[in-house]
C-alpha atoms as a PDB file:
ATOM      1  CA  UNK A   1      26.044  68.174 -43.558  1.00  0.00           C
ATOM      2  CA  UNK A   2      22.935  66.347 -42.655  1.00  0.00           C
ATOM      3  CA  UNK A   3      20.917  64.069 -44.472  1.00  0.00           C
ATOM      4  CA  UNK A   4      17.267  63.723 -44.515  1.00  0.00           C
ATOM      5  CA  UNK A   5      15.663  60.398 -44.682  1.00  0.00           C
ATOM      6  CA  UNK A   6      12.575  60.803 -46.472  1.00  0.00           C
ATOM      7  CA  UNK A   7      10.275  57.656 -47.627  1.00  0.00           C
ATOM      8  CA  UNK A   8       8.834  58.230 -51.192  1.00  0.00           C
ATOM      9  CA  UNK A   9       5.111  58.587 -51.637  1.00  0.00           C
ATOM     10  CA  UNK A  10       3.511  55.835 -51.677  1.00  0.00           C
ATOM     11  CA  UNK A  11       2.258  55.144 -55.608  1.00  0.00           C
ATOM     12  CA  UNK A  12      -1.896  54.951 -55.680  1.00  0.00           C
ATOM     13  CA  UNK A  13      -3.429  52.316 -57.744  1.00  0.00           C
ATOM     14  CA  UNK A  14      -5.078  55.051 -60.431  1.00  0.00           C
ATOM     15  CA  UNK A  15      -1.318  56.142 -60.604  1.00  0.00           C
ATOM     16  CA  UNK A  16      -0.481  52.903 -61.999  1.00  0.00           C
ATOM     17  CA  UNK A  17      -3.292  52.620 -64.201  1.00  0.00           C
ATOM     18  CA  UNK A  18      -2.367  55.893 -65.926  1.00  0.00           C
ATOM     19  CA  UNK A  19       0.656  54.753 -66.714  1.00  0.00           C
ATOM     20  CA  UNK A  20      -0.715  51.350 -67.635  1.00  0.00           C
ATOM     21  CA  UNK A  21      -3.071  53.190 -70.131  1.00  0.00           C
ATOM     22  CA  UNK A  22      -1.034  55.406 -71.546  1.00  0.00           C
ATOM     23  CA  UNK A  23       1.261  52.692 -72.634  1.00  0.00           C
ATOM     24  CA  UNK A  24      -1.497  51.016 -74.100  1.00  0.00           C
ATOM     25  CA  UNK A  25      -2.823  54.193 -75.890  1.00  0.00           C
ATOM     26  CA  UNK A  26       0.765  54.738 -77.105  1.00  0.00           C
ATOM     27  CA  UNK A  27       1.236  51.427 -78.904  1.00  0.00           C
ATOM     28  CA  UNK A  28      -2.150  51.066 -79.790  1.00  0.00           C
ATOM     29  CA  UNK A  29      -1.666  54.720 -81.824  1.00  0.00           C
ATOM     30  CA  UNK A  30       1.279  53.052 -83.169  1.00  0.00           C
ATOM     31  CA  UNK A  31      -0.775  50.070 -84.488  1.00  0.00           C
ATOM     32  CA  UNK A  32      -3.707  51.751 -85.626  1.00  0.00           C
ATOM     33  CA  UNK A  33      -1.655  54.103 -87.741  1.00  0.00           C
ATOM     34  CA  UNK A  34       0.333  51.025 -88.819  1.00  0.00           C
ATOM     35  CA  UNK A  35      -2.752  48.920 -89.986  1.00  0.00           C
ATOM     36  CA  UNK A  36      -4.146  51.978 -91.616  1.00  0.00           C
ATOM     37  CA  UNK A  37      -1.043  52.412 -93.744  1.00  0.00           C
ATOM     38  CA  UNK A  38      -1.517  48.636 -94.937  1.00  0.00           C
ATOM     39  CA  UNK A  39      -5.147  49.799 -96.331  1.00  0.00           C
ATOM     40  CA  UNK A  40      -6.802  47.472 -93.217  1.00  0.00           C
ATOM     41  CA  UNK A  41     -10.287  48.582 -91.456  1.00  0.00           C
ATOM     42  CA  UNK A  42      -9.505  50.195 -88.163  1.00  0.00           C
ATOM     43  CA  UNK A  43     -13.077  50.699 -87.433  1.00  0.00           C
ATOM     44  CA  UNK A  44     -12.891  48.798 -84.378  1.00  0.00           C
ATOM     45  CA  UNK A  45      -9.161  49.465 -83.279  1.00  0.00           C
ATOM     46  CA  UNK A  46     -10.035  52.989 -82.786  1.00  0.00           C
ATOM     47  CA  UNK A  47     -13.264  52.494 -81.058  1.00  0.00           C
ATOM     48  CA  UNK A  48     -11.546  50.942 -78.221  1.00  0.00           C
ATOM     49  CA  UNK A  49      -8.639  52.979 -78.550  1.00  0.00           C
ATOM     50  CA  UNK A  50     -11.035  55.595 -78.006  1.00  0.00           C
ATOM     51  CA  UNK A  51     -12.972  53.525 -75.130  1.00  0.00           C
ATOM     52  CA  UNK A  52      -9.218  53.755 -73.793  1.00  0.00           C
ATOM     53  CA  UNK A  53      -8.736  57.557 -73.444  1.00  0.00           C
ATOM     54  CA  UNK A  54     -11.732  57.731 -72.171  1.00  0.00           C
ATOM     55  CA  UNK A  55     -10.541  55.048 -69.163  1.00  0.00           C
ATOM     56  CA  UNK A  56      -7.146  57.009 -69.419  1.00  0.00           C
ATOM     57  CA  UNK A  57      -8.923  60.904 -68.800  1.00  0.00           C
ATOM     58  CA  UNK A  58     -11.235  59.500 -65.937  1.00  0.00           C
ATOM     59  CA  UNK A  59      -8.262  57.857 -63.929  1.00  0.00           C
ATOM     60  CA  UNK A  60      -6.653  61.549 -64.433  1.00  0.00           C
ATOM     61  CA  UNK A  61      -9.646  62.842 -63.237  1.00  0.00           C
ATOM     62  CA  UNK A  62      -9.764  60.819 -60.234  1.00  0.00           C
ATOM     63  CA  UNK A  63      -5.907  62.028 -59.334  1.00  0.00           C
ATOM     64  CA  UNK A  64      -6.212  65.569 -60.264  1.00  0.00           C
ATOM     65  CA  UNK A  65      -7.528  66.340 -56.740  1.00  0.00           C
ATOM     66  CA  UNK A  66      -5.369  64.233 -55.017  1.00  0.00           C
ATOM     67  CA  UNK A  67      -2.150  66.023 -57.212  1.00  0.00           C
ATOM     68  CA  UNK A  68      -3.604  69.178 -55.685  1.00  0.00           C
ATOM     69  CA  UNK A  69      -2.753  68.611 -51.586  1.00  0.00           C
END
């Protein structure tokens, strides 16, 4: 039986920021819908939860063609 001895891929920096944001865009869902439910003004929450997706989709962008080879 033989055993090959592969490395694992190295992780790329927009790799980790994708996870990074979509932590962030998790909890800050979580805490928008939260402070909504207490009657508070998320104006601004969702403005830069919305800043976020944006900074989410473009790091998905910039892996997309790398996902590809």
């Amino acid at each position: 039986m033989s055993t090959t001895n592969t490395k694992p891929r190295p992780v790329s920096p927009d790799e980790i920021l994708v996870a990074t944001l979509q932590r962030r865009l998790n909890d800050g869902w979580f805490r928008i819908e939260e402070a909504d439910r207490r009657g508070e003004d998320v104006a601004a929450w969702e403005s830069f939860w919305i800043d976020l997706l944006h900074q989410y989709e473009a790091a998905w962008d910039r892996l997309l063609p790398e996902a590809a080879r």
